[in-house]
N, C-alpha and C. Protein backbone atom coordinates (compact mmCIF):
# COMPACT_ATOMS: atom_id res chain seq x y z
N UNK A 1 1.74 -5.00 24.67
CA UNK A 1 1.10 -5.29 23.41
C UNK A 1 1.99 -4.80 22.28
N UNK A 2 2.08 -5.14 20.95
CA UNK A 2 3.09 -5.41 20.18
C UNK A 2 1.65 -4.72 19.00
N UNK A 3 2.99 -4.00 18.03
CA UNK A 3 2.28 -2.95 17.06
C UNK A 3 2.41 -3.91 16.04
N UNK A 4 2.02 -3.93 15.07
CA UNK A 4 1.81 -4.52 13.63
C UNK A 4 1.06 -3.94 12.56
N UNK A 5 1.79 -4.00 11.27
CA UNK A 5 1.05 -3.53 9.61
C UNK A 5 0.64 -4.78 9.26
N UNK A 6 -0.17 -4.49 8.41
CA UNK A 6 -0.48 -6.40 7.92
C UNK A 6 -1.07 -5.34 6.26
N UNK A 7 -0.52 -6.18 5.56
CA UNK A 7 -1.14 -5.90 4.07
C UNK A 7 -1.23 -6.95 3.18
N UNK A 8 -3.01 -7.40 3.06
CA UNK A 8 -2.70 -8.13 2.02
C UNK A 8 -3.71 -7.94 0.74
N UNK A 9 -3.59 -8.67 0.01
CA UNK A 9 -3.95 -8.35 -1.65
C UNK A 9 -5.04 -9.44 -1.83
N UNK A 10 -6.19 -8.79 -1.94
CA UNK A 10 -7.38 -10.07 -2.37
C UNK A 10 -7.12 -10.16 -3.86
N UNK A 11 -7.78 -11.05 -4.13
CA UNK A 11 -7.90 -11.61 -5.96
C UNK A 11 -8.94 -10.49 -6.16
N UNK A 12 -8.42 -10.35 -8.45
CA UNK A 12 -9.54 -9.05 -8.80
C UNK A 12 -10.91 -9.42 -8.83
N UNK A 13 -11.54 -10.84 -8.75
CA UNK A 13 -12.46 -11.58 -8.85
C UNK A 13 -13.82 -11.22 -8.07
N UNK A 14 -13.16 -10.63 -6.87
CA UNK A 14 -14.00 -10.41 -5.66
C UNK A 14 -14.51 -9.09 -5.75
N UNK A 15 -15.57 -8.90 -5.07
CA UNK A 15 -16.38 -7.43 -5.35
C UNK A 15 -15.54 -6.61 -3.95
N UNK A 16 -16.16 -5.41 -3.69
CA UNK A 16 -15.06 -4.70 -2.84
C UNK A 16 -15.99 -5.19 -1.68
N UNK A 17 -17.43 -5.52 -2.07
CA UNK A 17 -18.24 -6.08 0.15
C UNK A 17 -17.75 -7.24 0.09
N UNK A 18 -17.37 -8.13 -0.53
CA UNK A 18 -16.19 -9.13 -0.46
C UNK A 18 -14.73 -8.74 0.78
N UNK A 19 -14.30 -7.97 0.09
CA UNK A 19 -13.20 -7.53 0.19
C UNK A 19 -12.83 -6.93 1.57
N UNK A 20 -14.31 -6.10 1.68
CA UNK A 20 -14.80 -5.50 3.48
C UNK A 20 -15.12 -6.81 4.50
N UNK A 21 -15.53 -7.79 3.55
CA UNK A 21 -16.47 -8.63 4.55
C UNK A 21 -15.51 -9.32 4.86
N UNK A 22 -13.96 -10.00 4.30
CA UNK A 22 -13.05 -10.47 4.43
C UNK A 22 -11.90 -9.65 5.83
N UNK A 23 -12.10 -8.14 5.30
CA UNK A 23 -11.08 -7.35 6.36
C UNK A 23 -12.18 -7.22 7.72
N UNK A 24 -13.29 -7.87 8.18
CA UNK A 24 -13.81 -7.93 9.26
C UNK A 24 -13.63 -9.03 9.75
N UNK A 25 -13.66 -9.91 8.69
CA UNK A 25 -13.41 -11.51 9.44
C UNK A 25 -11.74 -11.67 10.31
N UNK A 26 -10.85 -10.77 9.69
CA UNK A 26 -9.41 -10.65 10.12
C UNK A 26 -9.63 -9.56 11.68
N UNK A 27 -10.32 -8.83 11.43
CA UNK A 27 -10.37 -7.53 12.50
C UNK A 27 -11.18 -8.71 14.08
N UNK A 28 -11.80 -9.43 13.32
CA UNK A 28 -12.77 -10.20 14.73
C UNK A 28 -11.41 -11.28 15.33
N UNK A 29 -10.81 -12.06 14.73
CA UNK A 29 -9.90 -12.83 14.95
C UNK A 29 -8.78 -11.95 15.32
N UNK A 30 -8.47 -10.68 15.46
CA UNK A 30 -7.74 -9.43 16.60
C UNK A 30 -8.30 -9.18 17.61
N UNK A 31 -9.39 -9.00 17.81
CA UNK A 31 -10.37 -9.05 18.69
C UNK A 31 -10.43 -10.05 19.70
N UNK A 32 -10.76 -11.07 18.73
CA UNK A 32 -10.71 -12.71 19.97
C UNK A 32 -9.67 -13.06 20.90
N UNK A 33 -8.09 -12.40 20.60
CA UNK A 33 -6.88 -12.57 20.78
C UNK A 33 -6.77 -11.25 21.81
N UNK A 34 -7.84 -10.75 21.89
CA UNK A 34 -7.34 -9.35 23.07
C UNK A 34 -6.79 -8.17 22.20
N UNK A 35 -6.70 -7.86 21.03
CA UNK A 35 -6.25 -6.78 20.38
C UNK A 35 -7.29 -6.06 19.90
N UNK A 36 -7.01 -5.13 19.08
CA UNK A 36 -7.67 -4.06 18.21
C UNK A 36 -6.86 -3.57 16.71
N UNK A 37 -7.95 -2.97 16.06
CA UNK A 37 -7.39 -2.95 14.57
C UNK A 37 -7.66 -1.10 15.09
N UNK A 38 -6.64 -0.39 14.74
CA UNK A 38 -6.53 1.01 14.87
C UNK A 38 -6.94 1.87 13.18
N UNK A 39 -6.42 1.37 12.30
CA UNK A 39 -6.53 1.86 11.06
C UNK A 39 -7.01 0.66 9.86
N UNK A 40 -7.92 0.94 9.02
CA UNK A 40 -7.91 0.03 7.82
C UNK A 40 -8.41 1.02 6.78
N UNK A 41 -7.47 0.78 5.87
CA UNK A 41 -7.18 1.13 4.74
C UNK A 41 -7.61 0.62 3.12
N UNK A 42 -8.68 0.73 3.05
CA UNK A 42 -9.02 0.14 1.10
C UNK A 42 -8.66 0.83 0.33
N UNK A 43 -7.21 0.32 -0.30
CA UNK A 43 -6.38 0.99 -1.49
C UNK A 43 -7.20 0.62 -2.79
N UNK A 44 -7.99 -0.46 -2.89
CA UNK A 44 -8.63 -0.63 -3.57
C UNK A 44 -7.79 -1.48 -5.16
N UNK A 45 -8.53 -1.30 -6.11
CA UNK A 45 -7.93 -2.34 -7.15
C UNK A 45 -6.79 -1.80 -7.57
N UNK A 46 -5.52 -2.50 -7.57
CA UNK A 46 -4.62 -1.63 -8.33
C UNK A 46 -3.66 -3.15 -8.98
N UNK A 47 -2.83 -1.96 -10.08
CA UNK A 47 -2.01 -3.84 -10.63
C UNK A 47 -0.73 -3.99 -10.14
N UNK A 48 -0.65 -5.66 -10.53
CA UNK A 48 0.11 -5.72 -9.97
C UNK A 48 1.74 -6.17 -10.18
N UNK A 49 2.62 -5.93 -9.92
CA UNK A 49 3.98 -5.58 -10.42
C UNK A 49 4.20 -7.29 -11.34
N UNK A 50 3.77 -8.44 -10.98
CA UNK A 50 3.99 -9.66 -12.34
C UNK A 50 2.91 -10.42 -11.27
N UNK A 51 1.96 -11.27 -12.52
CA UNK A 51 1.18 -12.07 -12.25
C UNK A 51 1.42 -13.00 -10.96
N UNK A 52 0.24 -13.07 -10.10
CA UNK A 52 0.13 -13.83 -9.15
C UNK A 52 -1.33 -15.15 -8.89
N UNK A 53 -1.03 -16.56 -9.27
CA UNK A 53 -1.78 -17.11 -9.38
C UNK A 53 -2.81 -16.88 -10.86
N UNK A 54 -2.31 -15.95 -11.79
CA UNK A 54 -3.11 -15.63 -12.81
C UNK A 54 -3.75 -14.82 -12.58
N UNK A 55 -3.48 -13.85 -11.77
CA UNK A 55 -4.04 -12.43 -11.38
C UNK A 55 -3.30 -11.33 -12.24
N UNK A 56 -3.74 -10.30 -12.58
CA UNK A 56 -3.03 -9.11 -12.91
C UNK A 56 -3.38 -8.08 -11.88
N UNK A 57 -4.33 -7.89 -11.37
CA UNK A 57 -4.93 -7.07 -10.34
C UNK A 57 -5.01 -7.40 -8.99
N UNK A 58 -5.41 -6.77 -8.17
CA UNK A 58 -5.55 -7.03 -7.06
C UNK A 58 -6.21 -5.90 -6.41
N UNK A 59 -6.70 -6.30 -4.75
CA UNK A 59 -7.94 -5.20 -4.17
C UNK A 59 -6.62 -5.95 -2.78
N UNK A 60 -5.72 -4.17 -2.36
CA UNK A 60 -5.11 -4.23 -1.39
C UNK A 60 -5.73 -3.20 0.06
N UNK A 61 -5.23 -4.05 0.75
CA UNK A 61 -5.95 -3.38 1.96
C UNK A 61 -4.69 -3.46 3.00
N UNK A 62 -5.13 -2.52 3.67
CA UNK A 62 -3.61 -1.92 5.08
C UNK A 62 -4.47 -2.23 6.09
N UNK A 63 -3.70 -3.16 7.15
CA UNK A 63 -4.40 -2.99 8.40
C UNK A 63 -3.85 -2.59 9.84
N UNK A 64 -3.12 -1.58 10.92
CA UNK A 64 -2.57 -0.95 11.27
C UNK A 64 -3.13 -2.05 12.77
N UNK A 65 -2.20 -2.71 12.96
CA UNK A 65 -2.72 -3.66 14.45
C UNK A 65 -1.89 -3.56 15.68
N UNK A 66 -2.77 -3.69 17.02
CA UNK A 66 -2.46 -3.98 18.44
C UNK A 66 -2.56 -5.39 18.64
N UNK A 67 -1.78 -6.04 18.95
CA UNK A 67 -2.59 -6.86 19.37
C UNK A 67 -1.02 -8.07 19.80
N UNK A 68 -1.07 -8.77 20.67
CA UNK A 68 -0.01 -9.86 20.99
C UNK A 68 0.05 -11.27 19.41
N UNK A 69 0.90 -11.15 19.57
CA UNK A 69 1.65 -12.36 19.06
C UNK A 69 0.56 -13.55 18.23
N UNK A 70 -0.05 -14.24 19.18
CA UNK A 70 -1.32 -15.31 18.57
C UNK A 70 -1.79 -14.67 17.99
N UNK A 71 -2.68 -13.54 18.23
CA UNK A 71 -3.63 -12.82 17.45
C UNK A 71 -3.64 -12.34 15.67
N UNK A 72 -2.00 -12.30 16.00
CA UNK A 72 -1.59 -12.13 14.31
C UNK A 72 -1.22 -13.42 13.63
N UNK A 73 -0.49 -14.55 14.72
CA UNK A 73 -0.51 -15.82 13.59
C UNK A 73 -1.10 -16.58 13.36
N UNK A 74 -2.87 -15.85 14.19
CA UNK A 74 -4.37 -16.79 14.05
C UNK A 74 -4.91 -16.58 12.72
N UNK A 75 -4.61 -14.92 12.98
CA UNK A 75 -4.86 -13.82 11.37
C UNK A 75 -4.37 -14.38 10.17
N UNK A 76 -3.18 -14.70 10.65
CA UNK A 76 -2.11 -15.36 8.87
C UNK A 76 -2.30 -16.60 8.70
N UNK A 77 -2.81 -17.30 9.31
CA UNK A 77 -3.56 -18.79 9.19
C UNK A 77 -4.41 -18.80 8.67
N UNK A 78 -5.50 -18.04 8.98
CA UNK A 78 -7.01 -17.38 8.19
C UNK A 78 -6.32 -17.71 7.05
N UNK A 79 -5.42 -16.73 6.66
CA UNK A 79 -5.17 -15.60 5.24
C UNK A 79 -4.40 -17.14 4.62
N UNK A 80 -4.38 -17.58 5.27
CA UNK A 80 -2.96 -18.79 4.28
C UNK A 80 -4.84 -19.53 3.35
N UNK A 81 -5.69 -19.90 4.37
CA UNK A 81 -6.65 -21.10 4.36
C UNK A 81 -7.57 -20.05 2.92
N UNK A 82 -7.84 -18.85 3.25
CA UNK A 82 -8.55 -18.10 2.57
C UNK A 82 -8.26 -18.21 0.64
N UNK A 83 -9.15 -18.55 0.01
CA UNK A 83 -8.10 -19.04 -1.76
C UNK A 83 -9.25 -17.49 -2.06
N UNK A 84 -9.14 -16.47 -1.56
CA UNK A 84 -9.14 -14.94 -2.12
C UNK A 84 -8.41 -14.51 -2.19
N UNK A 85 -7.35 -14.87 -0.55
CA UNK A 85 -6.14 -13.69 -0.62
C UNK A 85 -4.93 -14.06 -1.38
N UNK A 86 -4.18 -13.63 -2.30
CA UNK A 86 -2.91 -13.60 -3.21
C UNK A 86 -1.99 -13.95 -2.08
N UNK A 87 -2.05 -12.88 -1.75
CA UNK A 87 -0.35 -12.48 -0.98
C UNK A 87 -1.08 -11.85 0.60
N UNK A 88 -0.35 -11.99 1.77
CA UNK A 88 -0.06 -10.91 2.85
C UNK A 88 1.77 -10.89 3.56
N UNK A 89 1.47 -9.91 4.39
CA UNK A 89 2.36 -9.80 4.99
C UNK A 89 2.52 -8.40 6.16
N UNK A 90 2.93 -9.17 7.38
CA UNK A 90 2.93 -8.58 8.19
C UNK A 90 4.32 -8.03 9.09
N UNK A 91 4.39 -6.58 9.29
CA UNK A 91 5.64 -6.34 10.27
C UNK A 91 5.26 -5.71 11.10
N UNK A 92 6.28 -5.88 12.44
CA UNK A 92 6.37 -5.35 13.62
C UNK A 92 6.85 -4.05 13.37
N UNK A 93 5.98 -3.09 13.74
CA UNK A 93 6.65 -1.78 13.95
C UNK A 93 7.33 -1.48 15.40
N UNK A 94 7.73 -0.26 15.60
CA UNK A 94 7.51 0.70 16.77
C UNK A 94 6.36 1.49 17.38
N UNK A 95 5.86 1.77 16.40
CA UNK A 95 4.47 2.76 16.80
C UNK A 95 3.76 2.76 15.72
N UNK A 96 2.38 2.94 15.63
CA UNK A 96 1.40 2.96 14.58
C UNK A 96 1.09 4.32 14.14
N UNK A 97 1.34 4.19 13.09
CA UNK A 97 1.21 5.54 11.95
C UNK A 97 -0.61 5.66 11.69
N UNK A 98 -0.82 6.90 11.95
CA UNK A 98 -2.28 7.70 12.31
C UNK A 98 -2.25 7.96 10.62
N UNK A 99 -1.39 8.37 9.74
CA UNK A 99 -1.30 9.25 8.34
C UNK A 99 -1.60 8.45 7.66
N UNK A 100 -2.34 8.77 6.35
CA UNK A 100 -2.65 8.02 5.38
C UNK A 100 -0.75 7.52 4.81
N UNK A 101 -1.16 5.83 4.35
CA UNK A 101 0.10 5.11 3.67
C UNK A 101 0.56 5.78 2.91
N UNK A 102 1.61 4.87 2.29
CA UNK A 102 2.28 5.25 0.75
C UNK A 102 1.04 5.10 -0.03
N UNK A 103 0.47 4.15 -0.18
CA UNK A 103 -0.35 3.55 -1.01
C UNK A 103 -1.18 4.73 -1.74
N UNK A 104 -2.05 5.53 -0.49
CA UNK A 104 -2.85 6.15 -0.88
C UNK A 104 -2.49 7.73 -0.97
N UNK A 105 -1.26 7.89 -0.82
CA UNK A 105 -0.79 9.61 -1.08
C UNK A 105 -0.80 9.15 -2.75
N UNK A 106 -0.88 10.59 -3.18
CA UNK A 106 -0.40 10.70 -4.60
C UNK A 106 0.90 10.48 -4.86
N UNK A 107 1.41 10.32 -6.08
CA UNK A 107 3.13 9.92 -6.51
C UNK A 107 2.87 11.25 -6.92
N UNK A 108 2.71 12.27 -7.18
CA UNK A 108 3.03 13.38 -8.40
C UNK A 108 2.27 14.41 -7.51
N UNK A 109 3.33 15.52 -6.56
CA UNK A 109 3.32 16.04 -6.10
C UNK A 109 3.33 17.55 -6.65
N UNK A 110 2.61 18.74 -6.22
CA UNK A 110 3.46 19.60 -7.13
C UNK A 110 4.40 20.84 -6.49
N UNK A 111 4.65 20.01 -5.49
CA UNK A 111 6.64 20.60 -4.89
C UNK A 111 7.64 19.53 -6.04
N UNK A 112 7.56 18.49 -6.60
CA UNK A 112 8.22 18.45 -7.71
C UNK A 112 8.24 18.58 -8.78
N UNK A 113 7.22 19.75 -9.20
CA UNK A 113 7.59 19.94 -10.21
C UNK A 113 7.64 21.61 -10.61
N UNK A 114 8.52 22.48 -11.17
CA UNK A 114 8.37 23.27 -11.01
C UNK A 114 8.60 24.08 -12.18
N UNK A 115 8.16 25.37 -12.76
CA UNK A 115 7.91 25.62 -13.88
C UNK A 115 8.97 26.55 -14.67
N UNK A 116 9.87 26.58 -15.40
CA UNK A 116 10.78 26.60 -15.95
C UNK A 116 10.45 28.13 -16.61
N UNK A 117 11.63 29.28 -16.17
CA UNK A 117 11.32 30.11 -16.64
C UNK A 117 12.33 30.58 -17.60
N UNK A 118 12.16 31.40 -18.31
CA UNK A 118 13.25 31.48 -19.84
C UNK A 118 14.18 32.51 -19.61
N UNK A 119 14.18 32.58 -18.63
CA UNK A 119 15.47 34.04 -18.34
C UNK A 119 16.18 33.09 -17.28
N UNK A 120 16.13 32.08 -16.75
CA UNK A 120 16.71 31.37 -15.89
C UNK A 120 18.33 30.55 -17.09
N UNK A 121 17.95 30.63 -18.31
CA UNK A 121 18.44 29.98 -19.13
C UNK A 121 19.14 30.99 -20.04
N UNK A 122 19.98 31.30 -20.04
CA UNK A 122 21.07 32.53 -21.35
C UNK A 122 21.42 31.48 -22.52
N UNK A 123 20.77 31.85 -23.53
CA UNK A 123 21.37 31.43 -24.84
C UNK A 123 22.08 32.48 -25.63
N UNK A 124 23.20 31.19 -26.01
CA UNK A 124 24.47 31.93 -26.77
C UNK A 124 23.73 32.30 -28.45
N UNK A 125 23.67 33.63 -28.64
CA UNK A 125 22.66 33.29 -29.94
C UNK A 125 24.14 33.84 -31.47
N UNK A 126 24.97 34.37 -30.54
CA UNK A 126 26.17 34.70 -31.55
C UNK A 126 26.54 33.84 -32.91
N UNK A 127 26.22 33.67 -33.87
CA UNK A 127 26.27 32.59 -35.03
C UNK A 127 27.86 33.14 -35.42
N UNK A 128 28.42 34.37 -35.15
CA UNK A 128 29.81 34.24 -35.62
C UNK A 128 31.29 34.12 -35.24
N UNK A 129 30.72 33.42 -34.08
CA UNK A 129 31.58 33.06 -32.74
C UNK A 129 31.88 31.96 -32.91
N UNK A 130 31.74 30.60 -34.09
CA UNK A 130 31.62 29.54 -33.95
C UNK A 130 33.37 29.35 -34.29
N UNK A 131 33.63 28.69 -33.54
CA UNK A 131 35.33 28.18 -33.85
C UNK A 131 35.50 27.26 -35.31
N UNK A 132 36.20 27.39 -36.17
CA UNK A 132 36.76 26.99 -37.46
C UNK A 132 37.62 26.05 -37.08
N UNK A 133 37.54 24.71 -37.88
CA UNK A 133 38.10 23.60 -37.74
C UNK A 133 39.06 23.48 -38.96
């Protein structure tokens, strides 16, 4: 059995039991095919990098899959026929990641940032040291 990410982006139009009721209809069509969905992920509304179809937004969802070969290009057939979903896309991994995504860690950590102390810094305060031109 063959690992797979699948992420795709519903339109902002749709409510989020939309959005659930859509990532079950994909999880049953894994199912039918002999697989399983291990992780799903609602990143929820976020925007998006340049308009798609006249969207600015979007409601993205991660779906972390088992499952052979048909099972995923029954899934992306769905998703092509479906006029909710924007965009998907799916890759073959090695192994399926248990950890929350990129998506949903924070960007602004605070191991980067760190607080600046004033003795770390020597200022030259000598005003009669200045070289003459």
């Amino acid at each position: 059995m063959r690992y797979y990410e699948t992420v795709f982006i519903a339109r902002q139009d749709v409510t989020s039991a939309q959005v659930e009721n859509m990532t079950q209809h994909f999880t049953a069509i894994v199912k039918n095919h002999g697989g399983e969905v291990t992780k799903t992920e609602f990143c929820g509304l976020r925007s998006l990098a340049y308009p798609i179809k006249k969207n600015k937004k979007g409601h993205y969802v991660l779906l972390n899959i088992a499952c052979p070969f048909e099972g995923i290009a029954e899934m992306e057939r769905q998703m092509k026929l479906n006029e909710d979903v924007l965009r998907f896309l799916s890759v073959r991994v090695e192994a399926l990641d248990n950890n929350p995504s990129a998506l949903m860690q924070r960007h602004y950590r605070e191991e980067n940032y760190q607080s600046f102390n004033n003795a770390d810094f020597q200022h030259n305060t000598d005003v009669g040291s200045q070289d003459s031109f």
